[in-house]
Protein backbone atom coordinates (compact mmCIF):
# COMPACT_ATOMS: atom_id res chain seq x y z
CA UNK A 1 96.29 -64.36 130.15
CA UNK A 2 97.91 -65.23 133.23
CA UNK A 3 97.85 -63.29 136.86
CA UNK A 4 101.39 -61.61 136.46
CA UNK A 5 100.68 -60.80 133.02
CA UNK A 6 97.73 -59.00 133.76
CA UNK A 7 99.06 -57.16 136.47
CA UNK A 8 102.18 -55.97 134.03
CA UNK A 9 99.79 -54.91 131.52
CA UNK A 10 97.53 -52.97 133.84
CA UNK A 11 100.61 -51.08 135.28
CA UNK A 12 101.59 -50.44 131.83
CA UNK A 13 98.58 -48.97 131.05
CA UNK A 14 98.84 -46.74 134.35
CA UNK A 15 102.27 -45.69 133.74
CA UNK A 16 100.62 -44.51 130.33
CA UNK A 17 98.00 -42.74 131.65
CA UNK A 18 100.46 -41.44 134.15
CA UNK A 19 103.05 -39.87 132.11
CA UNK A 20 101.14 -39.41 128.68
CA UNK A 21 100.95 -35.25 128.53
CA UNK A 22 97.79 -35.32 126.38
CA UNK A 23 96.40 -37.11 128.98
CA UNK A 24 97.22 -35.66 132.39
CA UNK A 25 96.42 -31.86 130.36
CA UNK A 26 92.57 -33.10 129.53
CA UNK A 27 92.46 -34.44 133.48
CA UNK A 28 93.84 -31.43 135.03
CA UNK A 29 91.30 -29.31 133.00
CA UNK A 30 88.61 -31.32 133.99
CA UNK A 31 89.11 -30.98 137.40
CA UNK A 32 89.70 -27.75 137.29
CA UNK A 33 86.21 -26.91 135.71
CA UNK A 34 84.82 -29.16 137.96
CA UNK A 35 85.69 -27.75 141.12
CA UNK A 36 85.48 -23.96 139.72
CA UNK A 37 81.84 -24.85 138.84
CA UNK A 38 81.27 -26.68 142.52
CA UNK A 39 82.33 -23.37 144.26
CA UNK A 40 80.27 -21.05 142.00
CA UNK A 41 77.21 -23.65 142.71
CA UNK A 42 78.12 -23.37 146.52
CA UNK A 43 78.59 -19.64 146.28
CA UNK A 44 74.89 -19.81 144.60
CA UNK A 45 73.12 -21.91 147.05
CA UNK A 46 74.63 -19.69 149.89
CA UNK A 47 73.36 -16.79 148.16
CA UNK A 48 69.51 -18.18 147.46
CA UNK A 49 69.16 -19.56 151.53
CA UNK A 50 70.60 -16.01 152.77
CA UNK A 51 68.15 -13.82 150.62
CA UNK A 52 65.11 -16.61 151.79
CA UNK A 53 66.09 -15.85 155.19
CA UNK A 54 65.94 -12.31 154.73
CA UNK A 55 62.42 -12.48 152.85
CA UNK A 56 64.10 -11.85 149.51
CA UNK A 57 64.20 -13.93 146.24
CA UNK A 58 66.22 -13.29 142.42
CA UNK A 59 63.64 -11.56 140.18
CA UNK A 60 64.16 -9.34 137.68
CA UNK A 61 60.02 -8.48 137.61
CA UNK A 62 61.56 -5.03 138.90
CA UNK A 63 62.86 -3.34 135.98
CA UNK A 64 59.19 -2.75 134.68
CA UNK A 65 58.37 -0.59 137.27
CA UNK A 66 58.62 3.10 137.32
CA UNK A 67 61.55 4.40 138.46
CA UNK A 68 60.30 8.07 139.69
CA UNK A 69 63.74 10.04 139.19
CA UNK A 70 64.93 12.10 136.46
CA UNK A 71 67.89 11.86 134.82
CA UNK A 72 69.48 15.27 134.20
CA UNK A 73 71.62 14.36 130.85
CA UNK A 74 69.98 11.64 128.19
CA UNK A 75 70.76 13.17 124.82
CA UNK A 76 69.37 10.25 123.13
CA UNK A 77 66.63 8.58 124.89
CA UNK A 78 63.51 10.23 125.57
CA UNK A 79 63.02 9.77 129.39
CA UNK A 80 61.08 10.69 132.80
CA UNK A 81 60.33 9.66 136.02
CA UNK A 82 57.25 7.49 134.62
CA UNK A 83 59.39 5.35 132.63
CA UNK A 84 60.54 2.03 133.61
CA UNK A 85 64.09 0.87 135.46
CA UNK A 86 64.67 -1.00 131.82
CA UNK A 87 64.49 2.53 130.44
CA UNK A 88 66.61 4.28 133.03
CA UNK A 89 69.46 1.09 132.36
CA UNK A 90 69.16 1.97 128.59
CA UNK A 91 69.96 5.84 129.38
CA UNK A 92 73.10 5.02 131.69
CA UNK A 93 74.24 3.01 128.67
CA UNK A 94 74.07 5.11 126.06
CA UNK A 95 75.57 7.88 128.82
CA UNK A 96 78.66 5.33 129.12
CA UNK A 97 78.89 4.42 125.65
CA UNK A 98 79.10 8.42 125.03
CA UNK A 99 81.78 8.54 127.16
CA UNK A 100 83.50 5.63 126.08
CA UNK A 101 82.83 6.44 122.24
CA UNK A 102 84.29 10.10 122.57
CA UNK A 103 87.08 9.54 125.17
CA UNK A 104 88.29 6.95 122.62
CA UNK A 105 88.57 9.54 119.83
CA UNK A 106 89.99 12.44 121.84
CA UNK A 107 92.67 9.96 123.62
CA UNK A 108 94.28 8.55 120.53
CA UNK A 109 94.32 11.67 118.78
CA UNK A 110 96.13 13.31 121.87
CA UNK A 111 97.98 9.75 122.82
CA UNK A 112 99.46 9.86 119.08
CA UNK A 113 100.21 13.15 119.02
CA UNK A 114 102.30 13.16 122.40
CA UNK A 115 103.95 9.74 121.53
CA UNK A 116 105.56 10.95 118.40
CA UNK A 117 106.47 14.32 120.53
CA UNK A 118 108.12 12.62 123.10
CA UNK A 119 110.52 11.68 120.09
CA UNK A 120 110.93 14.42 118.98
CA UNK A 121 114.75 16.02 118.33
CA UNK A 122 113.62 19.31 119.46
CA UNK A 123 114.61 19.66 123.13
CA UNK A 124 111.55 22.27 124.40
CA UNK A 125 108.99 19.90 122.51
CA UNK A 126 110.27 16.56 124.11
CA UNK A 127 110.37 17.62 127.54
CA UNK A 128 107.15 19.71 127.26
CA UNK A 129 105.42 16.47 126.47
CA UNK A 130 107.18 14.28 128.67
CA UNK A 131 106.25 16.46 131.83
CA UNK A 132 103.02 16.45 130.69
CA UNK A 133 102.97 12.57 130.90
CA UNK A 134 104.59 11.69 133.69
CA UNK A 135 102.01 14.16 135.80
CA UNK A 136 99.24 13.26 134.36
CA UNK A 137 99.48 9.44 134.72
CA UNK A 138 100.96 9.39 138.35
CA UNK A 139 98.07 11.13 139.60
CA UNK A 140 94.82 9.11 140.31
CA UNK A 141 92.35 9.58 137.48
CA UNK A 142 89.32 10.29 139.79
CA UNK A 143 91.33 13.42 140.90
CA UNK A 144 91.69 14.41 137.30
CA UNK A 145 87.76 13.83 137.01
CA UNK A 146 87.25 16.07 139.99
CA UNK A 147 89.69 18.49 139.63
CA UNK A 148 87.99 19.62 135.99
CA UNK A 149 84.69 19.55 137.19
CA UNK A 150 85.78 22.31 140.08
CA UNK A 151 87.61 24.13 137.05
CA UNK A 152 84.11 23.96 135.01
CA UNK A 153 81.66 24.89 137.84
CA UNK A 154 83.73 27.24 139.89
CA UNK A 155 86.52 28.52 137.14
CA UNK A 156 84.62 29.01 133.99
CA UNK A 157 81.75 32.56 133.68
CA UNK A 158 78.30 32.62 134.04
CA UNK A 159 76.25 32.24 131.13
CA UNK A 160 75.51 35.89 130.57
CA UNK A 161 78.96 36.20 130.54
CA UNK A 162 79.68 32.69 128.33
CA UNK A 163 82.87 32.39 126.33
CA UNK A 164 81.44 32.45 122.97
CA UNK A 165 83.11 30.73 119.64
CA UNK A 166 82.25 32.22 116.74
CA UNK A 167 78.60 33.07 117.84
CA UNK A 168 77.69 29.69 117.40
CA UNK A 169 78.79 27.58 120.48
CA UNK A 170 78.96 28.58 124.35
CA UNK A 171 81.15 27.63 127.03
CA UNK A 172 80.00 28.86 130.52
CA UNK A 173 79.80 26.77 134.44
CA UNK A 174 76.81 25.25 132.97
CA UNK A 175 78.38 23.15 130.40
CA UNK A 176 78.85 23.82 126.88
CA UNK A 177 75.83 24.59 124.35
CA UNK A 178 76.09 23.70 120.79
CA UNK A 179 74.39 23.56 117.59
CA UNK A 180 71.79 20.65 117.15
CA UNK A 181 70.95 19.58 113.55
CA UNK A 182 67.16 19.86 112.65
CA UNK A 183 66.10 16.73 110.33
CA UNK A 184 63.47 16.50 107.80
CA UNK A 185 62.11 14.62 104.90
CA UNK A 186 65.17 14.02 102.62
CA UNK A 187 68.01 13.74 105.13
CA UNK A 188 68.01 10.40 105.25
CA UNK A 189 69.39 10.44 101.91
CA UNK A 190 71.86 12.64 102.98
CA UNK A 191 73.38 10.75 105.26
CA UNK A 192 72.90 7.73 102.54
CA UNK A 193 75.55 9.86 100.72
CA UNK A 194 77.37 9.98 103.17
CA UNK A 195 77.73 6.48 103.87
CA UNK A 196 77.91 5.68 100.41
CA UNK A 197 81.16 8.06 100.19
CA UNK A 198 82.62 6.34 102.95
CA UNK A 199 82.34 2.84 101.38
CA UNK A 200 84.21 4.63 97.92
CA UNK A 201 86.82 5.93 99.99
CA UNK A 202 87.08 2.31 100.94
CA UNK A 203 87.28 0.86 97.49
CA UNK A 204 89.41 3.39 96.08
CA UNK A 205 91.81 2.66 98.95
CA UNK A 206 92.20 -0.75 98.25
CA UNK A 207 92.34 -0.10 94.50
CA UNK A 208 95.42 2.52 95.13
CA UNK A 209 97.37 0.37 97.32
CA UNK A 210 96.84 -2.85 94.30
CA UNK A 211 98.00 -0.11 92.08
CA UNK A 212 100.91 0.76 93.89
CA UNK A 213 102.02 -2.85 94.50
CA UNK A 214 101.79 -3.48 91.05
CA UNK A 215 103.12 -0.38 89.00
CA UNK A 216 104.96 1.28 91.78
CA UNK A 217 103.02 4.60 91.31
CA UNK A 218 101.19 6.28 94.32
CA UNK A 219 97.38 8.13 94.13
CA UNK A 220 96.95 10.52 96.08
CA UNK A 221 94.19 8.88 98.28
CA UNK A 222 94.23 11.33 101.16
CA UNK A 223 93.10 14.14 98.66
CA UNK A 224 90.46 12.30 96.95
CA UNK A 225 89.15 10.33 99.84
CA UNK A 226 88.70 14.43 101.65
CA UNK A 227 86.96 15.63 97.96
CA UNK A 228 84.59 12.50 98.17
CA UNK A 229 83.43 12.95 101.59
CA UNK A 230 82.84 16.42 101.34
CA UNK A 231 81.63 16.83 97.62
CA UNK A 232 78.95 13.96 97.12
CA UNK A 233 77.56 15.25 100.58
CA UNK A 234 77.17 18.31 99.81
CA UNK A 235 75.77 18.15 96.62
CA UNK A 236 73.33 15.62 97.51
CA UNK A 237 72.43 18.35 100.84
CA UNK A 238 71.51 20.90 98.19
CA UNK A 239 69.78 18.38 95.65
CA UNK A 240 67.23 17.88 98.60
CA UNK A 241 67.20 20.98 99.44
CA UNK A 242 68.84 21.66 102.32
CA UNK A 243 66.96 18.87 104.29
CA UNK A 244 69.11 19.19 107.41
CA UNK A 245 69.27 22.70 109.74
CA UNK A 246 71.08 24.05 112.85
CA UNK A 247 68.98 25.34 116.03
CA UNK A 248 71.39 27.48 117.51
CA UNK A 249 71.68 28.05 121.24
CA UNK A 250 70.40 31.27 122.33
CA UNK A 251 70.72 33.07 125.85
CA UNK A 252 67.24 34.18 127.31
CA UNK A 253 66.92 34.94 130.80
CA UNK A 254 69.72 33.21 133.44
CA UNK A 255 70.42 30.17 130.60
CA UNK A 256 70.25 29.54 127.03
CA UNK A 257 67.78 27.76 125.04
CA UNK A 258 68.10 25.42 121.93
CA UNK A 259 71.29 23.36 120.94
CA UNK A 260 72.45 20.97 122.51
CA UNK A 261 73.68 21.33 126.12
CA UNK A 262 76.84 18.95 126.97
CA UNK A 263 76.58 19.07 130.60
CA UNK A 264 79.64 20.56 132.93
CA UNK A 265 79.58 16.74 134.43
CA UNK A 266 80.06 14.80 130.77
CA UNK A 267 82.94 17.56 129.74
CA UNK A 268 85.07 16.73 133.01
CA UNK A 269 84.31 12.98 132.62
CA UNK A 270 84.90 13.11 128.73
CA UNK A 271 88.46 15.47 128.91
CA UNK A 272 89.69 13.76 132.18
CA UNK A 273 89.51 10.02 131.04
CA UNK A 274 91.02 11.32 127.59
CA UNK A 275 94.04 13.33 128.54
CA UNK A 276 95.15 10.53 131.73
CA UNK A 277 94.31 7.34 128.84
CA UNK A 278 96.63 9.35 126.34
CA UNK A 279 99.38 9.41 128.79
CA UNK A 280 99.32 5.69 128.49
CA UNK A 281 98.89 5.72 124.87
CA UNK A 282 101.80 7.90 124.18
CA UNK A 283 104.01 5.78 125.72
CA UNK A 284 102.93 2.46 123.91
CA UNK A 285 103.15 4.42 120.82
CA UNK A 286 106.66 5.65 121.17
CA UNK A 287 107.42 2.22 122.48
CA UNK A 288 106.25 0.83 119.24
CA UNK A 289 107.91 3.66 116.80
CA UNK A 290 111.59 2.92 118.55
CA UNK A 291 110.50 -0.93 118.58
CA UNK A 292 111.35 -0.35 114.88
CA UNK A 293 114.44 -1.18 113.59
CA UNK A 294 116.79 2.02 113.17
CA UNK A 295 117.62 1.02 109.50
CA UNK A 296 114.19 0.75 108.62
CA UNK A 297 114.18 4.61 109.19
CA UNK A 298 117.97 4.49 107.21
CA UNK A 299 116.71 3.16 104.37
CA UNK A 300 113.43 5.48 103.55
CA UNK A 301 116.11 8.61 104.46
CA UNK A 302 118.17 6.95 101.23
CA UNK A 303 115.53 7.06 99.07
CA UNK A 304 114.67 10.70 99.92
CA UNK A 305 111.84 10.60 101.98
CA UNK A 306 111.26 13.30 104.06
CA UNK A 307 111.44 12.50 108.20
CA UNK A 308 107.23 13.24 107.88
CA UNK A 309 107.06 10.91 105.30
CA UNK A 310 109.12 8.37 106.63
CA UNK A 311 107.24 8.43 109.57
CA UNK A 312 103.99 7.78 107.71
CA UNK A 313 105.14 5.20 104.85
CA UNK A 314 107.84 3.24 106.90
CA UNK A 315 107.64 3.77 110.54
CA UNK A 316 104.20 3.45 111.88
CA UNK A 317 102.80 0.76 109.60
CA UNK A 318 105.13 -1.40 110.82
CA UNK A 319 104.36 0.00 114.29
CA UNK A 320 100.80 -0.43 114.61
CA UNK A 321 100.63 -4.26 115.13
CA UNK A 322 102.93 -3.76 118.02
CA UNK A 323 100.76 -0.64 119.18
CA UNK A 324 97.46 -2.35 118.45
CA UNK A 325 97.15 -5.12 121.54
CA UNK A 326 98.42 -2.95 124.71
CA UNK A 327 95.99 0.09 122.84
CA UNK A 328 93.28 -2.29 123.24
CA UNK A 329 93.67 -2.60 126.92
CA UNK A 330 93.94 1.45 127.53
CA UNK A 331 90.43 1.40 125.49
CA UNK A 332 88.84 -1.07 127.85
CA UNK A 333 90.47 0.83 131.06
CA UNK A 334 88.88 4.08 130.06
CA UNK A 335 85.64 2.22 129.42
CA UNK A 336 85.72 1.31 132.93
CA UNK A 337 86.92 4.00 134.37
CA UNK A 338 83.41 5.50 133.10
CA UNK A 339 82.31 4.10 136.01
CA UNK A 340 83.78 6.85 138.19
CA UNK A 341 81.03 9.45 137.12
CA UNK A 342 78.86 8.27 140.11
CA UNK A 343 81.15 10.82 142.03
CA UNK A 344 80.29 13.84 139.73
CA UNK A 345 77.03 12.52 139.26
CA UNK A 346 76.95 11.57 135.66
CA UNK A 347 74.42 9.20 135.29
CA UNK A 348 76.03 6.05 133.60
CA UNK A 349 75.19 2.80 134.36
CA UNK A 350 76.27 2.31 137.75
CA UNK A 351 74.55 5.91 138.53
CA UNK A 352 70.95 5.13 137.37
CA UNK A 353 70.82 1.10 137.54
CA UNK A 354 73.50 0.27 139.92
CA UNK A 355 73.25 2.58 142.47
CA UNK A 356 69.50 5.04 142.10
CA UNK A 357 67.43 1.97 141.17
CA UNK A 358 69.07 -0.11 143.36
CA UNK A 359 68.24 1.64 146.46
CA UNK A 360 64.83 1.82 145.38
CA UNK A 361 64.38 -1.81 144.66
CA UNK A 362 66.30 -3.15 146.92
CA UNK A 363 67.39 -5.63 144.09
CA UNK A 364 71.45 -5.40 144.48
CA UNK A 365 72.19 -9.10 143.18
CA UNK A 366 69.85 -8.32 140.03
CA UNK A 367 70.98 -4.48 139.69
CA UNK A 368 74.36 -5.78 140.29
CA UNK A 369 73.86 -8.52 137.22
CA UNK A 370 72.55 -5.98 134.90
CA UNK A 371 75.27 -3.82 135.54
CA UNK A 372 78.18 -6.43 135.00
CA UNK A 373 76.52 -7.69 132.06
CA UNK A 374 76.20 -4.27 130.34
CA UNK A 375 80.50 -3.87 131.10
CA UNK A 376 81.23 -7.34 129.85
CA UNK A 377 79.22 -6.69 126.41
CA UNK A 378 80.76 -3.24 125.95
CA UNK A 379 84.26 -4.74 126.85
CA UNK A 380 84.27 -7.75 124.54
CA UNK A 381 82.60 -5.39 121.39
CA UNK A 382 85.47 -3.26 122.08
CA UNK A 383 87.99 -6.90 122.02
CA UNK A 384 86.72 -7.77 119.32
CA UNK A 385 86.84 -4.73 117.23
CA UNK A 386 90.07 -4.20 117.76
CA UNK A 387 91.48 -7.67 117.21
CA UNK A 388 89.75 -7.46 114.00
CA UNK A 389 91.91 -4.38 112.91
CA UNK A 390 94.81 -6.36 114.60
CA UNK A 391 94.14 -9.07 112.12
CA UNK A 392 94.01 -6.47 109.26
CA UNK A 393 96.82 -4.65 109.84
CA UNK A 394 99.14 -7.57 110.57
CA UNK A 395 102.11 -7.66 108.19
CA UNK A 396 102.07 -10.54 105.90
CA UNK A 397 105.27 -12.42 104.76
CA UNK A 398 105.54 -12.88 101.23
């Protein structure tokens, strides 16, 4: 091969590499990574010769050591000042997952109910729930946090003088006080009923919907999926027994005793976060109901559905893969907006392990790890659950 030949082929071969879009994409990536890893391993030796100059070095050896503060609310976790920092992360966790868990509930309930308001053709209805909206989600939702907790501890009555509800809960400045369910031997196959109901609800689901594809005829699911749950339950309860009991919460002295006592700081965490995150889901859900095309709505009205029904059966099945992906993002906002109960001192995670045991330590990078890592696993279960049911309820084209 001669000299100009060469040189033609190797310019070729540039102009190839050049303007080949395969090619320039793999580049570009790996330069990016390569540079976003070089500042991340600059960033990390910066951080390991300031903490040596300071006398200071990453270990996590601290969260074995006792913590020596108490933690006022930990419903599920057995803990005191002699346990470790691992134990005091595990009760600001279950704290935020309470939060998260609950707020979730009480925000689509409330975000679906005021989305299919706002369309509503009565005028009173519509513009009751649209003021209610627009308030609630213009206004910052750590005022929301603290303006309920003033209500609760300033607002509400003593508890001598406790609004009662039906003699068995209490609502009073201290928080509210509940029933809590005794257990013993035979309620775990109770609640094996239970969950056993709840899986033939599921099969008998699927089997109505086959049905109805096939024959055109409807079962009335919603009926026997409520006898199921409650009958097999029941009569399992009563086959054992009566395995399971209430201790009811009873005043004596200044405060009562028994039950369960849902602290005045949970109840303003738990309504504020739900209330301002249904704002935000109202809106994607009417968003996703008028999304729908208007004969779509036409067509159920021709075959004499009722406007309830058509809702139900026409209008938000097709709705809910449109609602499902900006829902998912108002779940992972009030997740995180858990972390505000540091200023109503809730003890979540940042409270006990990212801001109590951190001043005790003196650990902030570690603390600060620990913390981020416990957000990032609760934020991509949450993803992922809800891309799953994305997946499920996505329409398929026959």
């Amino acid at each position: 091969m001669s000299v100009d030949s060469q040189m033609q082929y190797q310019r070729g071969f540039l102009r190839r590499f050049v303007y080949n879009r395969e090619v320039r994409s793999v580049v570009t990536q790996i330069i990016v990574v390569t540079l976003v890893f070089g500042i991340f391993l600059k960033i990390g030796e910066n951080l390991l010769t300031n903490l040596s100059a300071i006398g200071k070095e990453i270990s996590f050896d601290f969260i074995n050591l006792p913590t020596s503060y108490d933690i006022t609310f930990q419903p599920f976790i057995d803990y005191g000042p002699s346990k470790s920092h691992f134990w005091a992360a595990m009760v600001g966790l279950t704290n935020t997952m309470l939060v998260a868990i609950s707020g979730i509930i009480l925000a689509t309930i409330l975000g679906f109910t005021l989305g299919v308001m706002r369309l509503s053709r009565n005028f009173l209805v519509s513009r009751i729930s649209q003021v209610f909206i627009e308030f609630n989600r213009n206004v910052p939702v750590l005022l929301h946090i603290l303006f309920l907790y003033g209500v609760i501890i300033h607002i509400l009555p003593k508890p001598k003088q406790s609004i009662s509800v039906f003699d068995t809960a209490f609502i009073s400045n201290r928080g509210m006080y509940v029933p809590k369910p005794v257990l013993s031997d035979g309620s775990g196959i109770v609640f094996l009923s239970l969950l056993l109901a709840i899986g033939a609800i599921f099969v008998l689901s699927r089997w109505a919907r086959k049905r109805q594809r096939e024959t055109g005829q409807i079962f009335p699911v919603f009926w026997s999926s409520v006898g199921i749950v409650f009958i097999v339950p029941t009569l399992t309860f009563f086959a054992m027994g009566s395995p399971v009991d209430l201790d009811y919460p009873v005043l004596k002295g200044f405060n009562f005793k028994g039950g369960v006592s849902l602290k005045p700081e949970y109840l303003a965490l738990w309504l504020a976060l739900s209330y301002y995150t249904s704002c935000f889901i109202a809106e994607i859900v009417r968003g996703g109901i008028l999304a729908i095309h208007k004969g779509q709505r036409e067509a159920a009205y021709a075959l004499g559905l009722t406007p309830n029904r058509t809702l139900q059966l026409a209008i938000i099945p097709q709705a809910l893969p449109l609602i499902i992906p900006p829902l998912t993002s108002n779940y992972l906002n009030l997740t995180k907006n858990s972390s505000l109960a540091v200023a109503i001192g809730y003890f979540d995670i940042v409270a006990t392990i990212g801001t109590i045991s951190l001043m005790q330590t003196g650990k902030e990078v570690e603390t600060m790890v620990i913390v981020l890592s416990m957000y990032l696993c609760l934020s991509l279960i949450i993803s992922g659950m809800m891309n799953l049911l994305n997946y499920r309820l996505k329409i398929k084209a026959r």
